[in-house]
Protein backbone atom coordinates (compact mmCIF):
# COMPACT_ATOMS: atom_id res chain seq x y z
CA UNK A 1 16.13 17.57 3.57
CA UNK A 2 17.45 18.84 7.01
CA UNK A 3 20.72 21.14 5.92
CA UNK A 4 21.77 20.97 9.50
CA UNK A 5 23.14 17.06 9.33
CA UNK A 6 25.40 19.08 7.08
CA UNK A 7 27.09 21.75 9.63
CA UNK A 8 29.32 20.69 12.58
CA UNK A 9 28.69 20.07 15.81
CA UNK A 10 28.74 23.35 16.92
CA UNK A 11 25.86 25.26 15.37
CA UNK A 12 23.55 22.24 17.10
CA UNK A 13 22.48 25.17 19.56
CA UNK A 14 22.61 28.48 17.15
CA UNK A 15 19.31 29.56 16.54
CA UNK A 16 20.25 32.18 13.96
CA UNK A 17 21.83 29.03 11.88
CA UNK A 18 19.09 27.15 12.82
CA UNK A 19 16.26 29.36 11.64
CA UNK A 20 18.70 29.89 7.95
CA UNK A 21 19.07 26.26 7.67
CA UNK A 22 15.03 25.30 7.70
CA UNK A 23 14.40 28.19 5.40
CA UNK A 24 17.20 26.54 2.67
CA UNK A 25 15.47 23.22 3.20
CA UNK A 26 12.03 24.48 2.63
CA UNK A 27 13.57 26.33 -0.52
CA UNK A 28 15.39 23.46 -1.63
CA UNK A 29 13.04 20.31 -1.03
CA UNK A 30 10.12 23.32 -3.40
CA UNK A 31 12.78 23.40 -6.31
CA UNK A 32 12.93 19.94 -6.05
CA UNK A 33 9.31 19.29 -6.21
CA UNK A 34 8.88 21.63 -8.86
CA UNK A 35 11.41 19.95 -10.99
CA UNK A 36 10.01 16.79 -10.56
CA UNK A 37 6.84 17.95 -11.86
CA UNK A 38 8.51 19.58 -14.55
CA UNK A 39 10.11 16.19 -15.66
CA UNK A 40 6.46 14.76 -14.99
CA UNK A 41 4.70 17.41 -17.50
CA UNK A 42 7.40 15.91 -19.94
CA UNK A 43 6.05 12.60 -20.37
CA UNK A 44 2.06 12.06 -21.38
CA UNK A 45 1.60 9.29 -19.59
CA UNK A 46 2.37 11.41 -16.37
CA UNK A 47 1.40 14.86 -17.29
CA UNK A 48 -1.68 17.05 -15.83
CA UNK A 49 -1.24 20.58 -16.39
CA UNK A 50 0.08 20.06 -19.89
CA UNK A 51 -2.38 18.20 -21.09
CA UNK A 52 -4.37 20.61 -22.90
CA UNK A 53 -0.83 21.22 -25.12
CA UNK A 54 -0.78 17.61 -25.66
CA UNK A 55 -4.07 17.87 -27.49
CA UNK A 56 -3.81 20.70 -29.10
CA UNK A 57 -0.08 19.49 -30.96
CA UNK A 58 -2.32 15.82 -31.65
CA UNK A 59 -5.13 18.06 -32.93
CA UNK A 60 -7.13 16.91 -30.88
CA UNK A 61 -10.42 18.64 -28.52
CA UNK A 62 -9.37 20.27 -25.25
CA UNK A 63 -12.08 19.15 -22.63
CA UNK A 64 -10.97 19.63 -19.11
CA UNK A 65 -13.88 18.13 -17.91
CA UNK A 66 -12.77 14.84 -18.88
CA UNK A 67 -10.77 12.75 -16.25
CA UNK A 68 -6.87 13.09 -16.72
CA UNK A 69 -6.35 9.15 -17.14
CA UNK A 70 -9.62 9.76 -19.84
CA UNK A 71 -7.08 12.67 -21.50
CA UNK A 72 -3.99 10.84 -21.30
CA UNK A 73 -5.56 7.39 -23.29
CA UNK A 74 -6.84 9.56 -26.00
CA UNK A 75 -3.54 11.59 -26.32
CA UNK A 76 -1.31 8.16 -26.21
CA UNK A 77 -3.78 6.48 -28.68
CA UNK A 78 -3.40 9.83 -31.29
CA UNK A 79 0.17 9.31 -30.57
CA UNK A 80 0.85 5.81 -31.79
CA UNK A 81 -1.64 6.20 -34.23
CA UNK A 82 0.24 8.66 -36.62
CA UNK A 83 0.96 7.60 -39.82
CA UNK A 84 -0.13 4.20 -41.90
CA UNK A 85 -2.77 2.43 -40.50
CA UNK A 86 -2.30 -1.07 -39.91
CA UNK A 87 -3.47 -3.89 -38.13
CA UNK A 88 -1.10 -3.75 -35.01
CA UNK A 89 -1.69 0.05 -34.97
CA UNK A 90 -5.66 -0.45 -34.38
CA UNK A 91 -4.44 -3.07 -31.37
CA UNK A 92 -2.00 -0.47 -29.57
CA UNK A 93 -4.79 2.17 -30.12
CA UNK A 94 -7.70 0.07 -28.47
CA UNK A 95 -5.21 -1.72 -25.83
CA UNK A 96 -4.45 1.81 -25.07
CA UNK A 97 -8.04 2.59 -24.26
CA UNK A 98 -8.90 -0.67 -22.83
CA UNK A 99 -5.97 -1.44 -20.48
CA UNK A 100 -6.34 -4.91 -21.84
CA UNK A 101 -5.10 -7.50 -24.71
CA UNK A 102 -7.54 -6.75 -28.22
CA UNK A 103 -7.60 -8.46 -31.06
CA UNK A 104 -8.52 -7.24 -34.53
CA UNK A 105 -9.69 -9.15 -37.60
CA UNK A 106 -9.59 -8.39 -40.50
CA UNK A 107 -12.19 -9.02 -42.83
CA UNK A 108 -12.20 -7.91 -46.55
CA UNK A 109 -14.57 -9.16 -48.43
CA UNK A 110 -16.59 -6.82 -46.21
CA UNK A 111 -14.89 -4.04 -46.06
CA UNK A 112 -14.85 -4.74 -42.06
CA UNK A 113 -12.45 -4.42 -39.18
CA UNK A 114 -13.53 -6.53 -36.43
CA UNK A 115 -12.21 -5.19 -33.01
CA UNK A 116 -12.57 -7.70 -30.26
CA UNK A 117 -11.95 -7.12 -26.58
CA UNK A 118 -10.36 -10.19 -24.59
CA UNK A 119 -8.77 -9.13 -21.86
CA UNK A 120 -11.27 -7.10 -20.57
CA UNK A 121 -14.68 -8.48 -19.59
CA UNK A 122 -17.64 -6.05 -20.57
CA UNK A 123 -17.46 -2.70 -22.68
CA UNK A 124 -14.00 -0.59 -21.71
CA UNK A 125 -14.84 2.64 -20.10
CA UNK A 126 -13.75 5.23 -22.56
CA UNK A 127 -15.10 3.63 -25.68
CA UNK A 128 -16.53 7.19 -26.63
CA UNK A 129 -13.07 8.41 -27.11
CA UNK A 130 -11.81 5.21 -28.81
CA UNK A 131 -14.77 5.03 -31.46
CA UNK A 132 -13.36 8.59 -32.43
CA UNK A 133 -9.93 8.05 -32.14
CA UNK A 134 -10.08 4.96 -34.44
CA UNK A 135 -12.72 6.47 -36.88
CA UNK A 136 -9.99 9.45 -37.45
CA UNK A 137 -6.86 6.83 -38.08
CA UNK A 138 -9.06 4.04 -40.06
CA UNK A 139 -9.03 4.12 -43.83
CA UNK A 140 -13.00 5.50 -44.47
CA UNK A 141 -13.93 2.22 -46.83
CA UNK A 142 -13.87 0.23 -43.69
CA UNK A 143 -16.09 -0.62 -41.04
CA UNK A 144 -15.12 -0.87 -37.59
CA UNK A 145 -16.95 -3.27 -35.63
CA UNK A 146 -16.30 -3.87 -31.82
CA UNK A 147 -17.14 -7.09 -29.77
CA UNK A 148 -16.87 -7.63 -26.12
CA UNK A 149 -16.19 -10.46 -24.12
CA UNK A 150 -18.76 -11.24 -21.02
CA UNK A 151 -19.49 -14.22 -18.89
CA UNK A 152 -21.85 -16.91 -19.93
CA UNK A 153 -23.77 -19.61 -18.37
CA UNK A 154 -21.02 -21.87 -18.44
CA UNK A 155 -18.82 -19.74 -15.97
CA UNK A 156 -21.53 -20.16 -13.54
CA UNK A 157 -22.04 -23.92 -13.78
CA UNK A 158 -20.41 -24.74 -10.22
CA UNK A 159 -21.67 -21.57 -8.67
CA UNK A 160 -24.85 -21.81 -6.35
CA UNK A 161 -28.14 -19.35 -6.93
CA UNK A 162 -27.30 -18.13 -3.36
CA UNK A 163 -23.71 -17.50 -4.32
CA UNK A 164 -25.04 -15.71 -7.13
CA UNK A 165 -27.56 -13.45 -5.47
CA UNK A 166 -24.93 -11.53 -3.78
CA UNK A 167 -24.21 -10.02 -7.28
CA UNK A 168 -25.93 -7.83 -9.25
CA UNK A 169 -26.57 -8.92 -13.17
CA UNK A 170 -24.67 -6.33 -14.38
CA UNK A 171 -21.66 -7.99 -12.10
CA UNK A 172 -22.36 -11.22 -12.81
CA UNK A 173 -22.43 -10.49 -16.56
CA UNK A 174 -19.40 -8.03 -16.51
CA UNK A 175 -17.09 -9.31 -14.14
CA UNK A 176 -14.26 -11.74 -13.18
CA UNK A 177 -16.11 -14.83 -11.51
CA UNK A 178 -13.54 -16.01 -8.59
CA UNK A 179 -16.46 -17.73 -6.43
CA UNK A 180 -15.41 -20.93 -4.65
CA UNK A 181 -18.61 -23.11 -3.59
């Protein structure tokens, strides 16, 4: 912010005012950044330097060598997973993790929770973090089994073997197939 578009005309050419105005803005425009970080550190899903209090308050393992978006999924996942567990809890938890739609299935007579991942082809990044974060919130008679989603030969029936050699197995397994032959 440039305090001089403030002042009349007629401190344009005063130096003095000049050299007080740019020292106001710099002060000003570093209060303003600092309170927008402040409002930032409010909010988990934007915080960095208060993450470690996040964790500690969800009782949860302070490890700064994990990314911050890492941090931030496990903190959000210990957040909406306080209190009862149920079955649209386990979804926010793992959609939390997986940044994509889940579906869980209950199955009883097995004593089984069947986690599936749909809108995410392959296995979700941080499922370290989520296998803990769901074993501490589960009820301990139940297994939790995950399943992923990949590509199959079907996906690849109007795709060419040269198309397909650009890719590498691991891409062609894990990822969104948008070839056009």
């Amino acid at each position: 912010m440039d305090f001089m578009n403030l002042l009349p005309d007629y401190y344009d050419h005063n130096l003095t005012m000049q050299t007080i105005q740019r020292i106001i803005s710099l002060e000003a425009e570093a209060l303003d950044e600092g309170l927008k970080n402040t409002v930032r550190q409010c909010f988990i899903s934007t915080a960095t330097d208060l993450l470690a209090r996040y964790e500690v308050i969800f009782g949860l393992e302070v490890n700064c060598e994990k990314p911050v978006s890492y941090r931030r999924e496990r903190i959000l996942a210990k957040a909406v997973g306080n209190g009862t567990t149920t079955k649209s809890m386990i979804r926010e938890v793992a959609a939390a993790y997986s940044n994509g739609e889940v579906e869980i299935m209950e199955d009883n007579a097995n004593h089984k929770i069947v986690v599936r991942f749909v809108g995410t082809l392959g296995i979700p990044g941080n499922m370290n973090d989520l296998k803990i974060t769901l074993e501490e919130i589960k009820p301990a008679h139940l297994e939790l089994v995950y399943e992923y989603i990949y590509n199959t030969h079907a996906t690849f029936n109007n795709i060419t073997h040269k198309t397909m050699s650009q890719s590498t197995h691991w891409q062609l397994r894990n990822e969104e197939m948008d070839y056009v032959n």
